[in-house]
Protein backbone atom coordinates (compact mmCIF):
# COMPACT_ATOMS: atom_id res chain seq x y z
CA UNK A 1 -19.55 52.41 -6.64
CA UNK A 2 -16.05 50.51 -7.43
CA UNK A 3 -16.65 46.76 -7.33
CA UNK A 4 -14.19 44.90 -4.41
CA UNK A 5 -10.54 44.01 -5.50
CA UNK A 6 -9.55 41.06 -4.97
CA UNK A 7 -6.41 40.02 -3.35
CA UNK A 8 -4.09 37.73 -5.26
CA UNK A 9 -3.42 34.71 -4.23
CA UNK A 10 -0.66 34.56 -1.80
CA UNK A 11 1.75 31.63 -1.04
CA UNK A 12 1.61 30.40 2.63
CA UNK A 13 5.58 30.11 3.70
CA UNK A 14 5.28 29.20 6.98
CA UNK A 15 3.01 26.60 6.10
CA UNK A 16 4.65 24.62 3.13
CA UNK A 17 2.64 22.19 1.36
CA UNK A 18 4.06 18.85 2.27
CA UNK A 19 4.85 15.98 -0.32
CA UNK A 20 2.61 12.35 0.20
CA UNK A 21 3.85 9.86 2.96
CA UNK A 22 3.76 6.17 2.80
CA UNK A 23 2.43 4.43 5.90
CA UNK A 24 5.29 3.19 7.15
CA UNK A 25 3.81 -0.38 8.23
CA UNK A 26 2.71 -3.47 7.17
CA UNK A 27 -0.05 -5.60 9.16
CA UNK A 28 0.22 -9.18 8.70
CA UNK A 29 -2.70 -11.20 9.06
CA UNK A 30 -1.61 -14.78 8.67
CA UNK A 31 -2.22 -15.56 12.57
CA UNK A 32 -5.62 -13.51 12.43
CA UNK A 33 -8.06 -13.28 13.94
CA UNK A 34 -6.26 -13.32 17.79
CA UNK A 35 -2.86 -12.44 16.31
CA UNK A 36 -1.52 -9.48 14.03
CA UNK A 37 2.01 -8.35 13.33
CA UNK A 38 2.52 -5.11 12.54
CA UNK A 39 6.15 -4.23 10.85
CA UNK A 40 7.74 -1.16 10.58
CA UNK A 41 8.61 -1.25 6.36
CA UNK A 42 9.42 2.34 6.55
CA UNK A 43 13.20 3.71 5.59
CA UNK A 44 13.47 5.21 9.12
CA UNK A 45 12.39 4.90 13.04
CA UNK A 46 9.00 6.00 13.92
CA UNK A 47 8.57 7.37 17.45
CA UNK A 48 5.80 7.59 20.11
CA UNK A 49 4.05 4.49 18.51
CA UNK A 50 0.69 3.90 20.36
CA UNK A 51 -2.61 1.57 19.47
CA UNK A 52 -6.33 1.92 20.06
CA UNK A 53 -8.31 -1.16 20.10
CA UNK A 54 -11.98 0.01 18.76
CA UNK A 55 -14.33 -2.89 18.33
CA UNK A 56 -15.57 -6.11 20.27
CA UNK A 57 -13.20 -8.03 22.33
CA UNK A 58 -10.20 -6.88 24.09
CA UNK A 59 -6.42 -6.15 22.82
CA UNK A 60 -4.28 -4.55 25.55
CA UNK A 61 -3.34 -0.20 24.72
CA UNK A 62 0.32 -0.84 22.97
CA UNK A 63 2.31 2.18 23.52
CA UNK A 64 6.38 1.76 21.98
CA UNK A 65 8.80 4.67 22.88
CA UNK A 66 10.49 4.03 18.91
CA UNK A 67 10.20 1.28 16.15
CA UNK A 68 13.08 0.91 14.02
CA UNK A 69 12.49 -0.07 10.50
CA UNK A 70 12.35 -4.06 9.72
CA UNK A 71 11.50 -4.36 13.43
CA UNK A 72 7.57 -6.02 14.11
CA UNK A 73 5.50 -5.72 17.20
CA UNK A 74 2.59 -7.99 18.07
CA UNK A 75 -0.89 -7.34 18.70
CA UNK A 76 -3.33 -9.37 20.35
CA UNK A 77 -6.68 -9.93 19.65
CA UNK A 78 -9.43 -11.60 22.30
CA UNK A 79 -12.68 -12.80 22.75
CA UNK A 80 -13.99 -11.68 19.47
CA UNK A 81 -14.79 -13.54 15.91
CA UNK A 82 -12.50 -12.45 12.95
CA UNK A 83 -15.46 -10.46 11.20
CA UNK A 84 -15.94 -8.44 14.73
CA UNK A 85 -12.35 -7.75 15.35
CA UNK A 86 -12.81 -4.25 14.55
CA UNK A 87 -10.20 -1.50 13.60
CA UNK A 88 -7.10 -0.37 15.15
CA UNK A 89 -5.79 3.73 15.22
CA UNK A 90 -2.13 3.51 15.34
CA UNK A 91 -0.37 7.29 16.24
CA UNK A 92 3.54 7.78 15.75
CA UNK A 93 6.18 10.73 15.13
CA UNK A 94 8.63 11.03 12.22
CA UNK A 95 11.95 12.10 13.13
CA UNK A 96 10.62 15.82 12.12
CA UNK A 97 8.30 15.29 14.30
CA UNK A 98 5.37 15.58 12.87
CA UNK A 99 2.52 13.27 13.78
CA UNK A 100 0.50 10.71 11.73
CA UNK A 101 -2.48 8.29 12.34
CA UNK A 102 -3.96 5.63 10.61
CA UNK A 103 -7.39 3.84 11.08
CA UNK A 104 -6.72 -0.08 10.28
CA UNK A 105 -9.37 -2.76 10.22
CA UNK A 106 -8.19 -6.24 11.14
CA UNK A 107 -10.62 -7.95 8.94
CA UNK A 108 -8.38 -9.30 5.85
CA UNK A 109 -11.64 -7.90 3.81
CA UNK A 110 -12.58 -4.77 5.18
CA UNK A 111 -11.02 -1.82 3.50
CA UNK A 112 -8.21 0.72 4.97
CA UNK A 113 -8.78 4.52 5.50
């Protein structure tokens, strides 16, 4: 018996690999732990911007139709001590389109993912 062929490898052209992406934001911290700033430090708009509060206390759903770049938003922060803040998952759209999310604790300390 023949042994299997294998297939070479094929290139996937409607599915292009893409290049990295910076987060387009900055968080600022200085007014922590009730107050954050987050900044759009990106070179272009970001649409569809929406926050999730996950953790104790209470900051209100934040949902922004389009953040141009240099332009800041607050987010507010209550009824919780700075190491129980928790995280925040921020959601937006690039121009193209495409979609993006990004898991970021409000603790100065804890680490970004």
């Amino acid at each position: 018996m023949a042994p299997a062929s294998v297939p070479p490898p094929t290139v996937d052209h409607m599915h292009p690999s893409a290049t990295a992406y910076r987060v387009p934001f900055h968080l600022d911290r200085s007014a922590a732990p009730r107050r954050y700033t987050l900044v759009n430090t990106g070179h272009e708009p970001v649409d569809g911007l929406t926050l999730t509060h996950l953790g104790t206390g209470y900051a209100p759903p934040l949902a922004v139709r389009r953040l141009e770049p240099g332009r800041g938003l607050t987010i507010a922060v209550f009824g919780a001590p700075a190491e129980e803040t928790g995280v925040v998952v921020l959601r937006w759209r690039r121009p193209d389109r495409s979609e993006y999310l990004w898991h970021v604790p409000l603790a100065a300390d804890a680490p970004c993912r």
